[in-house]
N, C-alpha and C. Protein backbone atom coordinates (compact mmCIF):
# COMPACT_ATOMS: atom_id res chain seq x y z
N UNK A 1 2.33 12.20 -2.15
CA UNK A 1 1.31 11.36 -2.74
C UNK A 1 0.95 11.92 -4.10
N UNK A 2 0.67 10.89 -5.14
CA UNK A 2 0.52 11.36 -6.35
C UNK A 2 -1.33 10.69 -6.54
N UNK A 3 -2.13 11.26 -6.91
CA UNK A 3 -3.28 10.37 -7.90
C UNK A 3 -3.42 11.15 -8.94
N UNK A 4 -3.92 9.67 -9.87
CA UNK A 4 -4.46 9.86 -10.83
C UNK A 4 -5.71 9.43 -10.98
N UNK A 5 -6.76 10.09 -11.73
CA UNK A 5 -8.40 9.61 -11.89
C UNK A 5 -8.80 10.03 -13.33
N UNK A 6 -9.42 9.39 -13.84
CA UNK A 6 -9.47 8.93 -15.57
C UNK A 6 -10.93 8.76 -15.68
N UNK A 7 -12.12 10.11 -16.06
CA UNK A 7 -13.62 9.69 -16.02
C UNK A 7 -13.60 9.00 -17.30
N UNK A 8 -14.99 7.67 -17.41
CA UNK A 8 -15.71 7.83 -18.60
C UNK A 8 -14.88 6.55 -18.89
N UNK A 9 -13.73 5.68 -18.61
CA UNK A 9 -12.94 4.56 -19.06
C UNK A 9 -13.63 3.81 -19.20
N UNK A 10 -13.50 3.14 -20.60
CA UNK A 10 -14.60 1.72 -20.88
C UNK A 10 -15.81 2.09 -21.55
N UNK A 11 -15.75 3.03 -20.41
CA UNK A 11 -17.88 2.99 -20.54
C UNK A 11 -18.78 4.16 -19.68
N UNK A 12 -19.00 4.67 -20.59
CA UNK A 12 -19.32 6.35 -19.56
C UNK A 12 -19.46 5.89 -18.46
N UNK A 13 -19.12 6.62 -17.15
CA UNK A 13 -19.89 6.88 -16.23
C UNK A 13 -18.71 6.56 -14.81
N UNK A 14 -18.08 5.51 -15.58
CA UNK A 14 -17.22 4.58 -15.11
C UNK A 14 -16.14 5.37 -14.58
N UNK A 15 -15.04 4.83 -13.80
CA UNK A 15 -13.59 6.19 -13.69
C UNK A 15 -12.80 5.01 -13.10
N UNK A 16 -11.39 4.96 -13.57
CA UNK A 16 -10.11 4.37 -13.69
C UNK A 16 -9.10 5.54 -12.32
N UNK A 17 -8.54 4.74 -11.50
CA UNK A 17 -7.66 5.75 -11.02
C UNK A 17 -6.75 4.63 -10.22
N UNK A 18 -5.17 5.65 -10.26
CA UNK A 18 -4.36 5.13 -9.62
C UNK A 18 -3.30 6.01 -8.57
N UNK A 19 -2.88 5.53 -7.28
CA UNK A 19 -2.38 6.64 -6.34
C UNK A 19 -1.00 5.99 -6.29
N UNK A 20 -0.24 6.76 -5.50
CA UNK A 20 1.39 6.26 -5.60
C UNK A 20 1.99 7.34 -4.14
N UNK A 21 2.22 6.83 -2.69
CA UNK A 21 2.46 7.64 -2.10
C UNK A 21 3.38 7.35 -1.08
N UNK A 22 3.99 7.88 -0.32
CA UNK A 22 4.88 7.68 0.86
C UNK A 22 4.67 8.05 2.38
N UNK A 23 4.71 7.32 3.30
CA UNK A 23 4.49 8.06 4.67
C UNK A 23 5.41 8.73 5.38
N UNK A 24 5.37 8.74 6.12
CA UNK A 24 6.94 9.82 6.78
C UNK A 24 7.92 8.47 7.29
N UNK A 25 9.74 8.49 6.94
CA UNK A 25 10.16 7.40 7.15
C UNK A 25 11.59 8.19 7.70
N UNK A 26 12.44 7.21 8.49
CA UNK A 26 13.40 7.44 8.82
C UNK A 26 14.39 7.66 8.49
N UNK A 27 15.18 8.29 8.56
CA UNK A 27 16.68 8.52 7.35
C UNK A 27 18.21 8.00 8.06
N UNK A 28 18.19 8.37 9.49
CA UNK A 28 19.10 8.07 10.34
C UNK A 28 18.88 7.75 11.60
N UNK A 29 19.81 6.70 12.15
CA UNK A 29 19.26 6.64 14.07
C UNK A 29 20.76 6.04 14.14
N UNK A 30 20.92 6.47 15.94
CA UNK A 30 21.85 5.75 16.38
C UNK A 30 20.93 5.27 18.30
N UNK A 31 21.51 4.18 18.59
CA UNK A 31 21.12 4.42 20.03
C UNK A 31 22.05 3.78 20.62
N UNK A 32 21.74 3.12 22.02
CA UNK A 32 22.70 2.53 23.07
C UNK A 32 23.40 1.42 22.44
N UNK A 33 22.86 0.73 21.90
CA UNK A 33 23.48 -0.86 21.48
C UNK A 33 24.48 -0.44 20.25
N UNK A 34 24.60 0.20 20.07
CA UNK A 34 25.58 0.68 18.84
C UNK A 34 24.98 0.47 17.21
N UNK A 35 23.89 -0.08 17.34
CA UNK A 35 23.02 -0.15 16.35
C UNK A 35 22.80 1.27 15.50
N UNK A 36 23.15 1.43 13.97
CA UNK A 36 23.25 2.82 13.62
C UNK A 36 21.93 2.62 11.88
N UNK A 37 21.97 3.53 11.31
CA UNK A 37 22.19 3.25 10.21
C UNK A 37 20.37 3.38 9.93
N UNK A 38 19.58 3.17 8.77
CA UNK A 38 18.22 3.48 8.29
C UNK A 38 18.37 3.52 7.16
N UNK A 39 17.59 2.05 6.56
CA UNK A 39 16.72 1.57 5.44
C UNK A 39 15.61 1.52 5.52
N UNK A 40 14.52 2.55 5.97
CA UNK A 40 13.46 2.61 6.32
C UNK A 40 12.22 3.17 5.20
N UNK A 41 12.75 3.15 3.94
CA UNK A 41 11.78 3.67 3.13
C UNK A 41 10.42 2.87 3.22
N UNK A 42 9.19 3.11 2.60
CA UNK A 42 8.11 2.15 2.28
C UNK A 42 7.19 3.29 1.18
N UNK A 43 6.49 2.64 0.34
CA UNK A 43 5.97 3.11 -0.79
C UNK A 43 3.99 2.38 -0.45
N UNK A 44 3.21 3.12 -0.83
CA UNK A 44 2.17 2.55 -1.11
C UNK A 44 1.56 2.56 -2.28
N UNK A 45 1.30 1.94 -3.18
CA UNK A 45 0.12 2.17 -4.18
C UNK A 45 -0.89 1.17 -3.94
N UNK A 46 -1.85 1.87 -5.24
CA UNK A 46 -3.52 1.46 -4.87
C UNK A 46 -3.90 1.77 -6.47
N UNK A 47 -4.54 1.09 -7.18
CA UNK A 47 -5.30 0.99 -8.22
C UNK A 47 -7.30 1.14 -8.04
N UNK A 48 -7.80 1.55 -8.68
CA UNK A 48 -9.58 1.18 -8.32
C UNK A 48 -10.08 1.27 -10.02
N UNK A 49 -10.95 1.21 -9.82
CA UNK A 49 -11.96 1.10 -10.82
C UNK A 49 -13.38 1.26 -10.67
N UNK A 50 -14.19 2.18 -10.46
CA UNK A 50 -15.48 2.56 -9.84
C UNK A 50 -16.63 2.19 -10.93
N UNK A 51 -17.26 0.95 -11.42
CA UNK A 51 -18.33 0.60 -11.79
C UNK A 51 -19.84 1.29 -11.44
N UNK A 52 -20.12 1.85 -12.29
CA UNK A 52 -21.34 2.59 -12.28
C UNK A 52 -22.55 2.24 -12.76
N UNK A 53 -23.14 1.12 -12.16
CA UNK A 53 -23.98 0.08 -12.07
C UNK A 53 -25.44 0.63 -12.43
N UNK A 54 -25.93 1.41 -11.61
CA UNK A 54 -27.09 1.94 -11.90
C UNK A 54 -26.79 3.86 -11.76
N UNK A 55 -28.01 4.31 -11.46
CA UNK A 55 -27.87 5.75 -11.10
C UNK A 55 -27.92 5.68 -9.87
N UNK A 56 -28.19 4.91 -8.85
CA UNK A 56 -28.16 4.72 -6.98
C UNK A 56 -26.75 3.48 -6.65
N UNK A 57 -26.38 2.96 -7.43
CA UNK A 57 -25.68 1.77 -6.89
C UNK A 57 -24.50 2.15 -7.91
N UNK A 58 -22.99 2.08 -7.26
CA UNK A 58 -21.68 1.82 -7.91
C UNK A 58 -20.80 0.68 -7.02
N UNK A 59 -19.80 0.38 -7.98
CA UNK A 59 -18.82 -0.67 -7.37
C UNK A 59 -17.55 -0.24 -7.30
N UNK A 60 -16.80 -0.35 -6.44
CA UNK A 60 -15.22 0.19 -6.49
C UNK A 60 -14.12 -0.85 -6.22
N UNK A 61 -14.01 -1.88 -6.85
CA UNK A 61 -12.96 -2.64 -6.28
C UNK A 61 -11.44 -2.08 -6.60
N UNK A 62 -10.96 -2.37 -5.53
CA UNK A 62 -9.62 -1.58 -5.25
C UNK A 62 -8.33 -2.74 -4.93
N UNK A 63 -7.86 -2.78 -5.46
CA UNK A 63 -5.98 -3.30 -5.35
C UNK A 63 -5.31 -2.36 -4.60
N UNK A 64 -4.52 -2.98 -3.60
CA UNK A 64 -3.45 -2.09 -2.75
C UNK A 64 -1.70 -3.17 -2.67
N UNK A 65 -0.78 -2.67 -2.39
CA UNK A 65 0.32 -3.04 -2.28
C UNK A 65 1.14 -2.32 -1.66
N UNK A 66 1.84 -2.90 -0.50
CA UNK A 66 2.82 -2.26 0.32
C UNK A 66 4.13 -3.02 -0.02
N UNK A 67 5.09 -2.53 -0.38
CA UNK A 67 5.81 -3.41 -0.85
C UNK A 67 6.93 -3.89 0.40
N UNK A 68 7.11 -2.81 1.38
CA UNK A 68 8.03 -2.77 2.66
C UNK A 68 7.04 -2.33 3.89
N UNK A 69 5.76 -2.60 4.30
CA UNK A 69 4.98 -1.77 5.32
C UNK A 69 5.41 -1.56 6.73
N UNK A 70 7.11 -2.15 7.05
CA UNK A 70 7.03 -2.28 8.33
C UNK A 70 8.68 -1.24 8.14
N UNK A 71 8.74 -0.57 7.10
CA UNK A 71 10.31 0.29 6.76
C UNK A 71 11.46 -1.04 6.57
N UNK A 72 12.10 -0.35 7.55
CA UNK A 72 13.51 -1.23 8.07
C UNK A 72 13.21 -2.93 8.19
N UNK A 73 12.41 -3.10 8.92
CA UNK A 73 12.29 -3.88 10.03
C UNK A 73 11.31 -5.16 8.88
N UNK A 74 11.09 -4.55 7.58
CA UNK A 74 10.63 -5.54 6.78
C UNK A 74 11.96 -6.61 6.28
N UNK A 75 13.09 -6.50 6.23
CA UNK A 75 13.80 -7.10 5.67
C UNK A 75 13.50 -8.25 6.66
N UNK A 76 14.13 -9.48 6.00
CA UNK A 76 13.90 -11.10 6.82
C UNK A 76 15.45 -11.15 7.24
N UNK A 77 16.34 -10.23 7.41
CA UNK A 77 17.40 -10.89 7.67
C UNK A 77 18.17 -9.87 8.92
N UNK A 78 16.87 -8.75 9.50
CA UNK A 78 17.01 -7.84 10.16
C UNK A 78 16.95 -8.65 11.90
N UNK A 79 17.37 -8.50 12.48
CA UNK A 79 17.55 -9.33 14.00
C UNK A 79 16.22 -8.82 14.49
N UNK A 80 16.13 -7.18 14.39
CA UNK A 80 14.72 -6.88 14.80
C UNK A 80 13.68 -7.27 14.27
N UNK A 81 13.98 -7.76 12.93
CA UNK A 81 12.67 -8.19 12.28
C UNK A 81 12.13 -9.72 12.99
N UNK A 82 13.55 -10.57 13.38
CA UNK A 82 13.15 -11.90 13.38
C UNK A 82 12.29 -12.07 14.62
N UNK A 83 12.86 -11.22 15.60
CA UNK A 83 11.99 -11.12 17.05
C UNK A 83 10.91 -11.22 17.32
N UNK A 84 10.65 -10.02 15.75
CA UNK A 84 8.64 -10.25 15.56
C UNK A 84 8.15 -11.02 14.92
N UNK A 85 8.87 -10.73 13.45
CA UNK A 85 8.22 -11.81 12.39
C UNK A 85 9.31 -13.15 12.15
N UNK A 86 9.32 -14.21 12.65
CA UNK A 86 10.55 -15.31 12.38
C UNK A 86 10.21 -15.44 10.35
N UNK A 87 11.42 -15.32 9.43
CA UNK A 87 11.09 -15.98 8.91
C UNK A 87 12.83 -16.74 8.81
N UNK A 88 12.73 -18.04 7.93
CA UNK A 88 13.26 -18.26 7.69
C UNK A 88 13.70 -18.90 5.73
N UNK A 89 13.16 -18.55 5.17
CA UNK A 89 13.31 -18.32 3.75
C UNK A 89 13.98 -17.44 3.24
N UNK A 90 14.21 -16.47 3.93
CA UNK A 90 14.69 -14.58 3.15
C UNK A 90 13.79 -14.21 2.79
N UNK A 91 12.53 -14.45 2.62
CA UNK A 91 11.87 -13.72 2.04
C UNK A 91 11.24 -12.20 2.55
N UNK A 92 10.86 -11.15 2.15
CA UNK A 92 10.73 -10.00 2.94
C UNK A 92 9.18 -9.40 3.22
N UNK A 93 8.79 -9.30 4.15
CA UNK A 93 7.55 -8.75 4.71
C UNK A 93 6.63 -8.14 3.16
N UNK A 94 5.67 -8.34 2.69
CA UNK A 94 5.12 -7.36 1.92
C UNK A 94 3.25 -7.56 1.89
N UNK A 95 2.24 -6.51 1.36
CA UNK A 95 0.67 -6.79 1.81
C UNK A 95 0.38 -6.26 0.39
N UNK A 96 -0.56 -7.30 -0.02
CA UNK A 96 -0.85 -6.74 -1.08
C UNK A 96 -2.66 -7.14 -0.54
N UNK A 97 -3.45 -5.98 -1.34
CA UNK A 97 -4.77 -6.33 -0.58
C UNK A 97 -5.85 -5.79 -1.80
N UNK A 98 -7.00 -6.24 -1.81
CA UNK A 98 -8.29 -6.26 -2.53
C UNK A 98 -9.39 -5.70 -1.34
N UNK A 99 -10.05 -4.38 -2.06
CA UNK A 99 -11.42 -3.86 -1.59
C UNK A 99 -12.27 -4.26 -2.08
N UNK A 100 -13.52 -3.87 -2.02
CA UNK A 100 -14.77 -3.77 -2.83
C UNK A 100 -15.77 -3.10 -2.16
N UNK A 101 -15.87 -1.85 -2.63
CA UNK A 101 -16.30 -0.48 -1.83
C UNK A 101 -18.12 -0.69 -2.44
N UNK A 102 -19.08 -0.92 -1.95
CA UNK A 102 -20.69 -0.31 -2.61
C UNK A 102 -20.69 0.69 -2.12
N UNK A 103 -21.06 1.56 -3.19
CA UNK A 103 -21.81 2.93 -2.55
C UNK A 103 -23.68 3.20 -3.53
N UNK A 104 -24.13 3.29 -2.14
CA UNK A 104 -25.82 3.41 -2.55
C UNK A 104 -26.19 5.00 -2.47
N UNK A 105 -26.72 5.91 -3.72
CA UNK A 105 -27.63 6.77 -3.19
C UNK A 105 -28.92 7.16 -3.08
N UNK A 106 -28.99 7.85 -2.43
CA UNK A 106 -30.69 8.13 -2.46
C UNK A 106 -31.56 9.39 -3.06
């Protein structure tokens, strides 16, 4: 996992940051069905931006993107994939997602 965090962007107070990381993924398998082989990478990043609203109140909205979240088994043209997820376009599994974190202090 990599981050980055950037104080003071824009507008004092404020902070810019971006992460870039990997989970633990498979490299090789074989089992009974003769099924062999592992394309199992997946990547995450995440962008934020922490708005510093008052001296008790900030805002953090956050961007995320998985581009493969399920490894292997994201491709649309994987037999295991279709079992779970049917698609039929080709198109391939991916999550892209929006936070919005308040934090209040006292």
């Amino acid at each position: 996992m990599l981050g980055l965090e950037w104080k003071n962007v824009l507008e004092r107070g404020n902070t810019l940051g971006l992460a870039i990381g990997q989970p633990k993924f498979l490299t090789s398998f074989s089992n009974n069905t003769g099924q062999s082989g592992a394309y199992d990478t997946s990547w995450i990043m995440e962008a934020w931006y922490k708005i510093q609203v008052t001296d008790a109140l900030s805002l953090t909205p956050a961007f995320f993107w998985l581009p493969r979240p399920r490894g292997q088994l994201s491709q649309s043209d994987s037999s295991w994939n279709d079992a779970v997820l049917p698609t039929s376009n080709g198109s391939t599994l991916g999550v892209f997602g929006l936070v919005v974190k308040a934090t209040f202090r006292f």
